[in-house]
PDB file of N, CA and C in Angstrom:
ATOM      1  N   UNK A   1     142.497 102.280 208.500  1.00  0.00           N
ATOM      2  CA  UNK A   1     141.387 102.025 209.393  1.00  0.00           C
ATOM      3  C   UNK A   1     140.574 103.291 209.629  1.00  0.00           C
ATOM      4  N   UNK A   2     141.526 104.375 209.586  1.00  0.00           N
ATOM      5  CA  UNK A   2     140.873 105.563 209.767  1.00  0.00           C
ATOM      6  C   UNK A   2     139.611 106.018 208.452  1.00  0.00           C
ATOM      7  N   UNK A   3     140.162 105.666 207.775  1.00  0.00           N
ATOM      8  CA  UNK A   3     139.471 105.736 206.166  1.00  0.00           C
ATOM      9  C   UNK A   3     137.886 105.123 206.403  1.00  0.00           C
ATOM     10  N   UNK A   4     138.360 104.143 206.818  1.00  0.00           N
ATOM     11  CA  UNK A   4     136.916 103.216 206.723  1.00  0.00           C
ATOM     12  C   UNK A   4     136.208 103.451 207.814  1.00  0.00           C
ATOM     13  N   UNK A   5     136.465 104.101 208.793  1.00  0.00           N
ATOM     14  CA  UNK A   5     135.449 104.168 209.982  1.00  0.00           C
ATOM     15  C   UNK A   5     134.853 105.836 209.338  1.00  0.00           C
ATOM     16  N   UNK A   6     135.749 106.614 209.118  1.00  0.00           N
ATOM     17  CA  UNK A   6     134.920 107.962 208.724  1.00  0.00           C
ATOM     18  C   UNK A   6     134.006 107.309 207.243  1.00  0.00           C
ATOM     19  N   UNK A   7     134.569 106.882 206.524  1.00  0.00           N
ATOM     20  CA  UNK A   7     133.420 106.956 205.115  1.00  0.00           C
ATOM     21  C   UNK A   7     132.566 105.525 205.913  1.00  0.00           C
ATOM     22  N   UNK A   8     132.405 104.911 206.723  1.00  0.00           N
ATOM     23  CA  UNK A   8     131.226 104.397 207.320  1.00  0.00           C
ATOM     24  C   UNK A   8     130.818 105.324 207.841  1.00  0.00           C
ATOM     25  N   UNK A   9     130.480 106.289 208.913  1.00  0.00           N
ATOM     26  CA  UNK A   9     130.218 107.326 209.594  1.00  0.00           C
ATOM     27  C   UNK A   9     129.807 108.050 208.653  1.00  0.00           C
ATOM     28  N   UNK A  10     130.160 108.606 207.373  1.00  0.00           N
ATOM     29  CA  UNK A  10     129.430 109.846 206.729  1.00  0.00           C
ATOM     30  C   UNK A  10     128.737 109.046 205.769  1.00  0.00           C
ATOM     31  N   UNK A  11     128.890 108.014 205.051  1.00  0.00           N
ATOM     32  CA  UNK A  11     127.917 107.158 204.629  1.00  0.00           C
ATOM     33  C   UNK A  11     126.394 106.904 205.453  1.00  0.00           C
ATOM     34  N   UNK A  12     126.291 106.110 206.550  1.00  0.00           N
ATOM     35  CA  UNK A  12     125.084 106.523 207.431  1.00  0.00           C
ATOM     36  C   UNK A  12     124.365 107.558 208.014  1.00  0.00           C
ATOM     37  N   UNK A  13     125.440 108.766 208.136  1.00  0.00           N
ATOM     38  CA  UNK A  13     124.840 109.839 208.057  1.00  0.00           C
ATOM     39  C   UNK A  13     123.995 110.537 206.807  1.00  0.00           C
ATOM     40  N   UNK A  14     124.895 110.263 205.538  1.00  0.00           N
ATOM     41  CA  UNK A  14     124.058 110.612 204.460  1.00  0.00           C
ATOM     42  C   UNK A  14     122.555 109.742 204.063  1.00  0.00           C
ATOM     43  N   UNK A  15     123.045 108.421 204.245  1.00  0.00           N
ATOM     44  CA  UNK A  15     121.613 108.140 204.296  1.00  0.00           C
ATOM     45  C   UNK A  15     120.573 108.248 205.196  1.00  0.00           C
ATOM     46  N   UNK A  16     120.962 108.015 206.657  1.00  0.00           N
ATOM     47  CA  UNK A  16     119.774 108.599 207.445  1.00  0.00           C
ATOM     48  C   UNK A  16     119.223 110.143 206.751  1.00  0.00           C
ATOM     49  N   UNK A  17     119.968 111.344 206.774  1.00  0.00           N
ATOM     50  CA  UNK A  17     119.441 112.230 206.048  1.00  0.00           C
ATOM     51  C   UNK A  17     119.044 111.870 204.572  1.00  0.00           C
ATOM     52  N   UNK A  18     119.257 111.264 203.885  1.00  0.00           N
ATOM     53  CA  UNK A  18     118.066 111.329 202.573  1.00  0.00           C
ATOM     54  C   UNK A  18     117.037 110.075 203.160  1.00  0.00           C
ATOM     55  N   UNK A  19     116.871 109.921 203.502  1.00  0.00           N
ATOM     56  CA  UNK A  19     115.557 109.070 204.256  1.00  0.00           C
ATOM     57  C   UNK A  19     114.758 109.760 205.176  1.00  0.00           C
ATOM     58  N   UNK A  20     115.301 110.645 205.585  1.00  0.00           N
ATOM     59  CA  UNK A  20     114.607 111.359 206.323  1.00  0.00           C
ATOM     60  C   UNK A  20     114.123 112.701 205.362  1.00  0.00           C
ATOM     61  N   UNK A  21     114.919 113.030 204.716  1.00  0.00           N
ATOM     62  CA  UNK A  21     114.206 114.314 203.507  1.00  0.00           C
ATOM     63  C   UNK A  21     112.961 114.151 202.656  1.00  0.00           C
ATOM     64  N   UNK A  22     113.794 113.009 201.858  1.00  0.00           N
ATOM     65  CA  UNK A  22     112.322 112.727 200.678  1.00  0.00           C
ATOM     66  C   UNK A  22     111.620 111.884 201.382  1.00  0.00           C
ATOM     67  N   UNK A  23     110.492 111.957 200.540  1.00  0.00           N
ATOM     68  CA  UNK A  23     109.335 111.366 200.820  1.00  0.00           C
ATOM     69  C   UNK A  23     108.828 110.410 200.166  1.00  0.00           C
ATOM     70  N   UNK A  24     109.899 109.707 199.606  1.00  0.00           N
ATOM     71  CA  UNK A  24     109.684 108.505 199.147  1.00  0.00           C
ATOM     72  C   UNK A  24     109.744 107.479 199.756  1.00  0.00           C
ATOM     73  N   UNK A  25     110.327 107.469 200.930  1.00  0.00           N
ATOM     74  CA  UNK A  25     109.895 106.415 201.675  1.00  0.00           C
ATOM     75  C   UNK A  25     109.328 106.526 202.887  1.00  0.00           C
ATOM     76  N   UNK A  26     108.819 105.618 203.447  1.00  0.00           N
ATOM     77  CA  UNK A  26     107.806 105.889 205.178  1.00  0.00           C
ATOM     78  C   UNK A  26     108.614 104.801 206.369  1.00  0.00           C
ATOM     79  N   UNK A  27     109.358 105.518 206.824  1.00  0.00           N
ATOM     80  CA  UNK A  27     110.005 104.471 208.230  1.00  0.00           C
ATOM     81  C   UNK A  27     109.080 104.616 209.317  1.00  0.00           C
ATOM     82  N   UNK A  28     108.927 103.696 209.680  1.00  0.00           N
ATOM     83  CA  UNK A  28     107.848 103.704 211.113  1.00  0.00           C
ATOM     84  C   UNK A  28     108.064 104.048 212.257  1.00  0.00           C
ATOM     85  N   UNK A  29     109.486 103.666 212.910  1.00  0.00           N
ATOM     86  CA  UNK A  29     110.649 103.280 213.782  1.00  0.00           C
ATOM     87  C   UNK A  29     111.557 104.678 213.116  1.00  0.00           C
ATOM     88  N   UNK A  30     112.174 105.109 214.115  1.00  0.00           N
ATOM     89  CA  UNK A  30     113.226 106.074 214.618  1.00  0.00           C
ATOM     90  C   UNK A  30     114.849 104.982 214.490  1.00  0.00           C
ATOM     91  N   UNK A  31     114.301 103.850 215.343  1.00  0.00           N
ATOM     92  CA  UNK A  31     115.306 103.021 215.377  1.00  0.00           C
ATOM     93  C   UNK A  31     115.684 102.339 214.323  1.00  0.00           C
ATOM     94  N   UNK A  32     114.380 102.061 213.725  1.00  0.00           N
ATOM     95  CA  UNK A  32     114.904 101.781 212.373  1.00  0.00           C
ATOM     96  C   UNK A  32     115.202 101.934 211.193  1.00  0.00           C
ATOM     97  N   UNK A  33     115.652 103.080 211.137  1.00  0.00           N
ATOM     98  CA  UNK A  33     115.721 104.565 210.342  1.00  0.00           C
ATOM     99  C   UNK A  33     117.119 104.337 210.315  1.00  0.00           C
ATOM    100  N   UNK A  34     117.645 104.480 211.671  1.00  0.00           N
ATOM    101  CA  UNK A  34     119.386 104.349 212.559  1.00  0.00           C
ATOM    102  C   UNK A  34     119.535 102.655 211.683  1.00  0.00           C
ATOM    103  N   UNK A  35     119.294 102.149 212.227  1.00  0.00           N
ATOM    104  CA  UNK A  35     119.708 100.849 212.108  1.00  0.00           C
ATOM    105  C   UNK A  35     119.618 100.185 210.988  1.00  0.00           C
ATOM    106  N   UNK A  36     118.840 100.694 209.400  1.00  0.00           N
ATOM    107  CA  UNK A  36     119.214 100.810 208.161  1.00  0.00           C
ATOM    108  C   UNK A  36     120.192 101.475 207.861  1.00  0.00           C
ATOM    109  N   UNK A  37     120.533 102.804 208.018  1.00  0.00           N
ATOM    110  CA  UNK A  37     121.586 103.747 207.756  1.00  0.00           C
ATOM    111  C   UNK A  37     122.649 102.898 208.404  1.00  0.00           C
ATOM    112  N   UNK A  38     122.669 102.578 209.357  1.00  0.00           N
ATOM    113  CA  UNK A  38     124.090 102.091 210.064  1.00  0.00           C
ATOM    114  C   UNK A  38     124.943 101.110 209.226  1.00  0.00           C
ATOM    115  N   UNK A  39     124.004  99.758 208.733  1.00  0.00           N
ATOM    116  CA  UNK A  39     123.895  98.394 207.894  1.00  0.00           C
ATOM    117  C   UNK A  39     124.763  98.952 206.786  1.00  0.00           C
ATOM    118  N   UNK A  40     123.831  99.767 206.522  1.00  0.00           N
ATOM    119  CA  UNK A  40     123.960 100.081 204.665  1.00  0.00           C
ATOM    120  C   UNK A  40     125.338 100.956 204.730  1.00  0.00           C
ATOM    121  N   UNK A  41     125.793 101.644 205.156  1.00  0.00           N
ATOM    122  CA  UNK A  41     126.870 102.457 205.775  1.00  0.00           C
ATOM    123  C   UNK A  41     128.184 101.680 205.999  1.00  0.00           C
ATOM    124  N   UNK A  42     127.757 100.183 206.967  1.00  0.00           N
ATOM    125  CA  UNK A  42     129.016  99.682 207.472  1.00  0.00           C
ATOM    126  C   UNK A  42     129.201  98.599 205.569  1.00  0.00           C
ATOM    127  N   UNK A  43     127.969  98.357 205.216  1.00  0.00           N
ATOM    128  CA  UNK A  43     128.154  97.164 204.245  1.00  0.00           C
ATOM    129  C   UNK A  43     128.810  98.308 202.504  1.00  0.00           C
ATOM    130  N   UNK A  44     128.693  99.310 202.425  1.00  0.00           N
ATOM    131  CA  UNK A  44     129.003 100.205 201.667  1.00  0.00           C
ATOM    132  C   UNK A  44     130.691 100.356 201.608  1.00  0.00           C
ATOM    133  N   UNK A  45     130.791 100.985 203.411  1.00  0.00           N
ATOM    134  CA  UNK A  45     132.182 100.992 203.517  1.00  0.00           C
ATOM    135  C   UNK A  45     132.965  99.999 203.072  1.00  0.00           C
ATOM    136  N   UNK A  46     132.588  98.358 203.339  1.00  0.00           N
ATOM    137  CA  UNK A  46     133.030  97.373 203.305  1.00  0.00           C
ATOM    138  C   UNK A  46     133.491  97.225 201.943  1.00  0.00           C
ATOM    139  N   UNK A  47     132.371  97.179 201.034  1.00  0.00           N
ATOM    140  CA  UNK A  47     132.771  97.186 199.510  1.00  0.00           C
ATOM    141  C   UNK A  47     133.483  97.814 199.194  1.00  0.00           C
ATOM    142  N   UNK A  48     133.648  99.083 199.679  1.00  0.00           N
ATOM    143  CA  UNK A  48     135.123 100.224 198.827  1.00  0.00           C
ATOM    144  C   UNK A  48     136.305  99.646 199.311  1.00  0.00           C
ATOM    145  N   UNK A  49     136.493  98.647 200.493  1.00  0.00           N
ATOM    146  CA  UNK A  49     137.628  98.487 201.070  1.00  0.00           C
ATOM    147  C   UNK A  49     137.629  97.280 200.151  1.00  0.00           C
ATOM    148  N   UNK A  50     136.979  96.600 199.779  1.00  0.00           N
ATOM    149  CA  UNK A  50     137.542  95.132 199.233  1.00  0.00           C
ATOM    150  C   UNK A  50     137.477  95.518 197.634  1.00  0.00           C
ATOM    151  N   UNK A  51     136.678  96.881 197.158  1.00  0.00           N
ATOM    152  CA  UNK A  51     136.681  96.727 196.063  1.00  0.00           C
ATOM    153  C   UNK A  51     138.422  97.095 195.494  1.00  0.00           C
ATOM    154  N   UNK A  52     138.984  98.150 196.695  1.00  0.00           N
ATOM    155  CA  UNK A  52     140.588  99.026 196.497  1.00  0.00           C
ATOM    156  C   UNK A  52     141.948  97.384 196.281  1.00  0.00           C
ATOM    157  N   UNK A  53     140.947  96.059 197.216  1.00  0.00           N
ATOM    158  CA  UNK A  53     142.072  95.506 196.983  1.00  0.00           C
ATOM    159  C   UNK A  53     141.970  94.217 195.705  1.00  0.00           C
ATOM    160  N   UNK A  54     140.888  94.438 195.225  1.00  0.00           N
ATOM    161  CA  UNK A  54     140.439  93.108 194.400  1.00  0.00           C
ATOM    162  C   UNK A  54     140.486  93.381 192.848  1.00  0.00           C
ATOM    163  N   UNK A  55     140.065  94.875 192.842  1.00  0.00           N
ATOM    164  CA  UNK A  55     140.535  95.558 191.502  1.00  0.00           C
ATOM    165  C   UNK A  55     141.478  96.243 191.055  1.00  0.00           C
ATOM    166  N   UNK A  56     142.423  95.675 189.928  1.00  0.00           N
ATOM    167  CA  UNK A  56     143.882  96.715 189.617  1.00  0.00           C
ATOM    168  C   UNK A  56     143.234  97.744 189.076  1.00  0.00           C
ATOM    169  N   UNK A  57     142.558  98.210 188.390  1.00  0.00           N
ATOM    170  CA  UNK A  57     142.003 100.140 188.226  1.00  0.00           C
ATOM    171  C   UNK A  57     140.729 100.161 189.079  1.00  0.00           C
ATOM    172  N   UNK A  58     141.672 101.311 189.924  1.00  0.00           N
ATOM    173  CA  UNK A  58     140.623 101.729 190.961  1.00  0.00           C
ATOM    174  C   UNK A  58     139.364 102.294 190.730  1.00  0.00           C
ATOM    175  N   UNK A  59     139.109 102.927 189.922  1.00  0.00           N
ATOM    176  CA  UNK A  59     137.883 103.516 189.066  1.00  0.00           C
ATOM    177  C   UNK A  59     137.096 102.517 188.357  1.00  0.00           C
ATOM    178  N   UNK A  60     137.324 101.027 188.061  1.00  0.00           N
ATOM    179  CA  UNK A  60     136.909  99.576 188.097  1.00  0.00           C
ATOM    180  C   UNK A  60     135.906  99.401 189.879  1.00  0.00           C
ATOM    181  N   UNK A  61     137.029  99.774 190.463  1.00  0.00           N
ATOM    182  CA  UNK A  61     136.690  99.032 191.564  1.00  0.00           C
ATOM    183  C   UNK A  61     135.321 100.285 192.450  1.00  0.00           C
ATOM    184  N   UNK A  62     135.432 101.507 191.852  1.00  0.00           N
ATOM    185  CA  UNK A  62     134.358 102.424 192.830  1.00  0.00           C
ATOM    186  C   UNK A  62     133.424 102.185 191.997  1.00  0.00           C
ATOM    187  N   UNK A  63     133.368 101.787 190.889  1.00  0.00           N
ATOM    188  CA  UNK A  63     132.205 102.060 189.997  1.00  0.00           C
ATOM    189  C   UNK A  63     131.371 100.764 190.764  1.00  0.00           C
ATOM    190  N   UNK A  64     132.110  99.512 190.655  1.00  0.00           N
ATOM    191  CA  UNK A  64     131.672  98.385 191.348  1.00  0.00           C
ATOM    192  C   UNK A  64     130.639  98.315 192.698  1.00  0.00           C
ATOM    193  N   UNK A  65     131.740  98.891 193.560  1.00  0.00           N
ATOM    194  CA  UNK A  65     131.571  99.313 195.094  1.00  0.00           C
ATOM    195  C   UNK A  65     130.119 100.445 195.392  1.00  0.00           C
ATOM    196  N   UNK A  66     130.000 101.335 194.093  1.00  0.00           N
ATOM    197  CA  UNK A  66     128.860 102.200 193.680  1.00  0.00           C
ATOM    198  C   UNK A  66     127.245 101.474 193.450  1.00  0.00           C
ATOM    199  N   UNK A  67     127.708 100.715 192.387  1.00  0.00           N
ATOM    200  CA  UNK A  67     126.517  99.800 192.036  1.00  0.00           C
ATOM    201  C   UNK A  67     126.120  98.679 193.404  1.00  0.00           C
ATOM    202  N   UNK A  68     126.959  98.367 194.543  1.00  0.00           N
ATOM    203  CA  UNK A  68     126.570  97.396 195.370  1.00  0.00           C
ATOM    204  C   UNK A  68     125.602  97.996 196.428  1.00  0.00           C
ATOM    205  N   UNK A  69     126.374  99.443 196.250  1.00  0.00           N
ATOM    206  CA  UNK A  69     125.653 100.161 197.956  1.00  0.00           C
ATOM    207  C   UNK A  69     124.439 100.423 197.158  1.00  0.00           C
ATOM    208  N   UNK A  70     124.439 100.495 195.946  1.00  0.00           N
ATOM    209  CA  UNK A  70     122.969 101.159 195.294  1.00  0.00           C
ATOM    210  C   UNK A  70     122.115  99.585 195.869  1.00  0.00           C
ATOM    211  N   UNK A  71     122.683  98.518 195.261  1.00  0.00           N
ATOM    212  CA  UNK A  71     121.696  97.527 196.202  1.00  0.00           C
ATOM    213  C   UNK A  71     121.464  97.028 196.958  1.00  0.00           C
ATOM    214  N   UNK A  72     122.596  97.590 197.984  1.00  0.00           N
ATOM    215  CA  UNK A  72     122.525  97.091 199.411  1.00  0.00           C
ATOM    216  C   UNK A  72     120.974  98.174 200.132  1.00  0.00           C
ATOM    217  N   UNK A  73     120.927  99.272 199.244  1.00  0.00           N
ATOM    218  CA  UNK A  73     119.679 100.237 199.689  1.00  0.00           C
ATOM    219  C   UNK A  73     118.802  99.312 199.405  1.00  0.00           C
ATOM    220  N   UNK A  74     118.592  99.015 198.531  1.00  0.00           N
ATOM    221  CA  UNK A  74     117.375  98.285 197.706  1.00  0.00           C
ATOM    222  C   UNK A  74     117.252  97.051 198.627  1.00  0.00           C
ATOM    223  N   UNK A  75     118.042  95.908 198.858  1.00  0.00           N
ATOM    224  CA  UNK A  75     117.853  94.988 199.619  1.00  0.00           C
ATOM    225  C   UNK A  75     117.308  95.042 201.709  1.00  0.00           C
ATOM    226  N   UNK A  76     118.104  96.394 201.812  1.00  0.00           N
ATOM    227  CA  UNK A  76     117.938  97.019 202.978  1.00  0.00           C
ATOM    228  C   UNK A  76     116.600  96.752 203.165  1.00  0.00           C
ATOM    229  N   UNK A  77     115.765  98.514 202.258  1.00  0.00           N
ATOM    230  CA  UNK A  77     114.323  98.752 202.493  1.00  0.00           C
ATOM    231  C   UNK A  77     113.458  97.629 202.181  1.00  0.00           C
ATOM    232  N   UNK A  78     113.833  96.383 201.220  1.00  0.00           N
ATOM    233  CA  UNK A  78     112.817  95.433 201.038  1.00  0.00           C
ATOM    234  C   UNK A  78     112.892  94.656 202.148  1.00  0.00           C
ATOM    235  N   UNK A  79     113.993  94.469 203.248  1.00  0.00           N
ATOM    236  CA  UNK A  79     113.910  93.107 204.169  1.00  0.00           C
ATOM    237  C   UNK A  79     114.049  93.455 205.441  1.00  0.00           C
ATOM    238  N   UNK A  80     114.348  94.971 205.974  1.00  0.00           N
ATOM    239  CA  UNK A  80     114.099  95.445 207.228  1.00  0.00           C
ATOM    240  C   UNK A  80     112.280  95.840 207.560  1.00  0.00           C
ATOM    241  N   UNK A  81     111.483  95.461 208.717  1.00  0.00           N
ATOM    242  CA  UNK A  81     110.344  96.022 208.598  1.00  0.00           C
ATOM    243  C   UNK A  81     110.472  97.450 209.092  1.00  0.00           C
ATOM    244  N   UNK A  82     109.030  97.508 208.251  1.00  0.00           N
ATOM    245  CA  UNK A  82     108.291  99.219 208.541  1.00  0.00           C
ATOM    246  C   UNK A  82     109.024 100.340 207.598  1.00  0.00           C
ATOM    247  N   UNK A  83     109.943 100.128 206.471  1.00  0.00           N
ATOM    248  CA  UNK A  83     109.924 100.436 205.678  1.00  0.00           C
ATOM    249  C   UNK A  83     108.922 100.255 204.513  1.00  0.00           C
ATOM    250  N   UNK A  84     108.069 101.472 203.888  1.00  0.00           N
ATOM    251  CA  UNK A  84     107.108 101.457 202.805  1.00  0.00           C
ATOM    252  C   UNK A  84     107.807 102.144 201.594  1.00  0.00           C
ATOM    253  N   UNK A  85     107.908 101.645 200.576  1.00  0.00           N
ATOM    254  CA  UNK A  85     108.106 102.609 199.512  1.00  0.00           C
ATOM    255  C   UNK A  85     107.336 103.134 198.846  1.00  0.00           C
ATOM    256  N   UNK A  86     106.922 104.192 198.537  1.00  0.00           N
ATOM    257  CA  UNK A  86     105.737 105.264 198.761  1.00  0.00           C
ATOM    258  C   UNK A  86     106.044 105.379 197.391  1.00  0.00           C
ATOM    259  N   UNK A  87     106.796 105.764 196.632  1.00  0.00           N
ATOM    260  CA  UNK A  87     106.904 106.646 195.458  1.00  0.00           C
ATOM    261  C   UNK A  87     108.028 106.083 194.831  1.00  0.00           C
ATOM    262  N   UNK A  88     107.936 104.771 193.425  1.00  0.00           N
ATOM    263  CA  UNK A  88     108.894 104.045 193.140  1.00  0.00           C
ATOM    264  C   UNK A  88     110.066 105.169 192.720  1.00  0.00           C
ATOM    265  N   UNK A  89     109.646 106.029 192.078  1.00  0.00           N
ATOM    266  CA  UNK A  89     110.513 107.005 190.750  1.00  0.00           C
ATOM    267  C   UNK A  89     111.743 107.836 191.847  1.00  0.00           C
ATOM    268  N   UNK A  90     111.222 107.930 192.791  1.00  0.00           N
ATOM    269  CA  UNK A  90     111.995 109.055 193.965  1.00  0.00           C
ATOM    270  C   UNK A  90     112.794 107.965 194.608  1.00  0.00           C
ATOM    271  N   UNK A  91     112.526 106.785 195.004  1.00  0.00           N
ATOM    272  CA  UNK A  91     113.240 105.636 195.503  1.00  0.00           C
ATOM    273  C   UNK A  91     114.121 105.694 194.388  1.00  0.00           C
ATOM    274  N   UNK A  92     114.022 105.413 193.244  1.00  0.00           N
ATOM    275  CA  UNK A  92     115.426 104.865 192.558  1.00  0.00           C
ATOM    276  C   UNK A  92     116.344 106.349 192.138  1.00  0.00           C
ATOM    277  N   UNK A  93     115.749 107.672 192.762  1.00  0.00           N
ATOM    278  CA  UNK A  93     116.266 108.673 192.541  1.00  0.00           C
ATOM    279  C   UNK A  93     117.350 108.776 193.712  1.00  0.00           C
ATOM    280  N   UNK A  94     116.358 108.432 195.115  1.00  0.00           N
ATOM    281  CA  UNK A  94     117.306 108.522 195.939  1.00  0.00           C
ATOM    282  C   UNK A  94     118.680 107.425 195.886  1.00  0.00           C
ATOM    283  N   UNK A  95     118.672 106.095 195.179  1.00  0.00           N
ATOM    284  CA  UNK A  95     119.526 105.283 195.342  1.00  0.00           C
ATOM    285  C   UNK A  95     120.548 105.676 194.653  1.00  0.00           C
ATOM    286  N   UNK A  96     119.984 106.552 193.549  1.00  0.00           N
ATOM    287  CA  UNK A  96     121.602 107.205 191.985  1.00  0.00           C
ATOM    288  C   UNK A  96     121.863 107.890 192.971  1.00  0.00           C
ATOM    289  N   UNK A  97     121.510 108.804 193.772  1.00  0.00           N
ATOM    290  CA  UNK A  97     122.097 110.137 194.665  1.00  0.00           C
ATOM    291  C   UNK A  97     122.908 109.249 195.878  1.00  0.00           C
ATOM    292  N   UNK A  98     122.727 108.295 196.160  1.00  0.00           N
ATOM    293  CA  UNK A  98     123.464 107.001 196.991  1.00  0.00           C
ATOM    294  C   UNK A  98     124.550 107.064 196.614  1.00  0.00           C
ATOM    295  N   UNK A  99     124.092 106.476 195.072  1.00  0.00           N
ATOM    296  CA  UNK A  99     125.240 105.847 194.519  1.00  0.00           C
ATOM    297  C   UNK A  99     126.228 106.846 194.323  1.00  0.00           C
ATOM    298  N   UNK A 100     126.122 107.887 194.143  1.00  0.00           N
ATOM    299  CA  UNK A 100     127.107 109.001 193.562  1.00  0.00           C
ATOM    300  C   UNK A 100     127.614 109.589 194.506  1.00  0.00           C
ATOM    301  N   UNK A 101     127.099 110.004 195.567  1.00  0.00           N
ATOM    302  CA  UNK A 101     127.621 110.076 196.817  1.00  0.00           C
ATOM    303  C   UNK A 101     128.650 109.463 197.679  1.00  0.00           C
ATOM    304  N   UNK A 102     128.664 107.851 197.815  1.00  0.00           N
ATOM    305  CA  UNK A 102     129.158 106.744 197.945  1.00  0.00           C
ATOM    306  C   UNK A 102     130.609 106.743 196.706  1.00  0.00           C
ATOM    307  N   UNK A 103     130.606 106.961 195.713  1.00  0.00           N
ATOM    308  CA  UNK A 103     131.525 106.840 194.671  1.00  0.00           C
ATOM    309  C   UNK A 103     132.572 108.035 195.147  1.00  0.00           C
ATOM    310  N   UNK A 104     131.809 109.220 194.743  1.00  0.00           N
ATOM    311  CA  UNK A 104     132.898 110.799 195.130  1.00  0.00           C
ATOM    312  C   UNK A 104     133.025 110.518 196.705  1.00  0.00           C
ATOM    313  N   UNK A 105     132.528 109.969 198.138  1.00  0.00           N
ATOM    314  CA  UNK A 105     133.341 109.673 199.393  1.00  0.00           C
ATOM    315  C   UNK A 105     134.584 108.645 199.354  1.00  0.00           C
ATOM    316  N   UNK A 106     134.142 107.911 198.402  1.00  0.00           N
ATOM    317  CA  UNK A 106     135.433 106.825 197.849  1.00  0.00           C
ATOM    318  C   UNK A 106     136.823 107.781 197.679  1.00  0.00           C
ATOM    319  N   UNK A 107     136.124 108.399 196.352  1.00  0.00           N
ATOM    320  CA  UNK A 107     137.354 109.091 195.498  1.00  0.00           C
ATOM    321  C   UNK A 107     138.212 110.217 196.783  1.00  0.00           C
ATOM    322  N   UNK A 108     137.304 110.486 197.769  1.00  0.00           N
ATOM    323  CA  UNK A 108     138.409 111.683 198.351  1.00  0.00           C
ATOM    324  C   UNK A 108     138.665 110.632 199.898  1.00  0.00           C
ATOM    325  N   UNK A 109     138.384 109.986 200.031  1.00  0.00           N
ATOM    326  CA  UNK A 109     138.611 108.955 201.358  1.00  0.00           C
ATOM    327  C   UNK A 109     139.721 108.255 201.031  1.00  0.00           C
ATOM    328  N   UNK A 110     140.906 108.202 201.263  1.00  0.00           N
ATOM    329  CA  UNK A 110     141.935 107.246 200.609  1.00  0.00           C
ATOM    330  C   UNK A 110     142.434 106.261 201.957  1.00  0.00           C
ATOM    331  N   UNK A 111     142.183 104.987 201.619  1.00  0.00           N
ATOM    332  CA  UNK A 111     142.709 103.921 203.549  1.00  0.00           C
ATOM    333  C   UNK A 111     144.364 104.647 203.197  1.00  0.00           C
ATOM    334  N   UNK A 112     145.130 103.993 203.498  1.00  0.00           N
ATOM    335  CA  UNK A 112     146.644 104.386 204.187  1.00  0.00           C
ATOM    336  C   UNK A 112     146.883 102.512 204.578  1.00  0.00           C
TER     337      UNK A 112
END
């Protein structure tokens, strides 16, 4: 449990900070800046936890869990308002830097 509340917690933290760095995207809302990061964070965590029990090679299962949070971003910014995507090429830059991020918090986060 401990596992999954910190890699939710540094998951939303990492994305509020790359949303807030580049400039590929335009949030309107403060709150909703928080309240994407939070989503995408708790729904990220979620996948590494179901991906550890659904796949026998675990490196199956982050690669999986990798590719979902990459579209849980993508689904995020298209269906929360006051998100703009400004600059397609930097959007799908920021989502690989998601994704890879999200994968190596997997690999050193282990549940118990």
């Amino acid at each position: 449990m401990c596992g999954f509340l910190l890699r939710t917690v540094i998951l939303s933290v990492v994305l509020y900070l790359l949303l807030g760095i580049e400039s590929a995207i335009h949030v309107v809302t403060l709150g909703g800046q928080i309240l994407g990061a939070a989503v995408v964070g708790l729904l990220t965590a979620i996948y590494h936890t179901l991906a550890h029990y659904f796949f026998a090679h675990k490196w199956i299962g982050r690669i999986v869990a990798a590719i979902w949070s990459g579209l849980t971003v993508i689904v995020i910014v298209r269906l929360l308002p006051g998100y703009t995507v400004l600059n397609a090429t930097l959007f799908s830059y920021i989502v690989s830097v998601f994704c890879l991020i999200s994968w190596a918090i997997n690999y050193f986060i282990k549940d118990k």
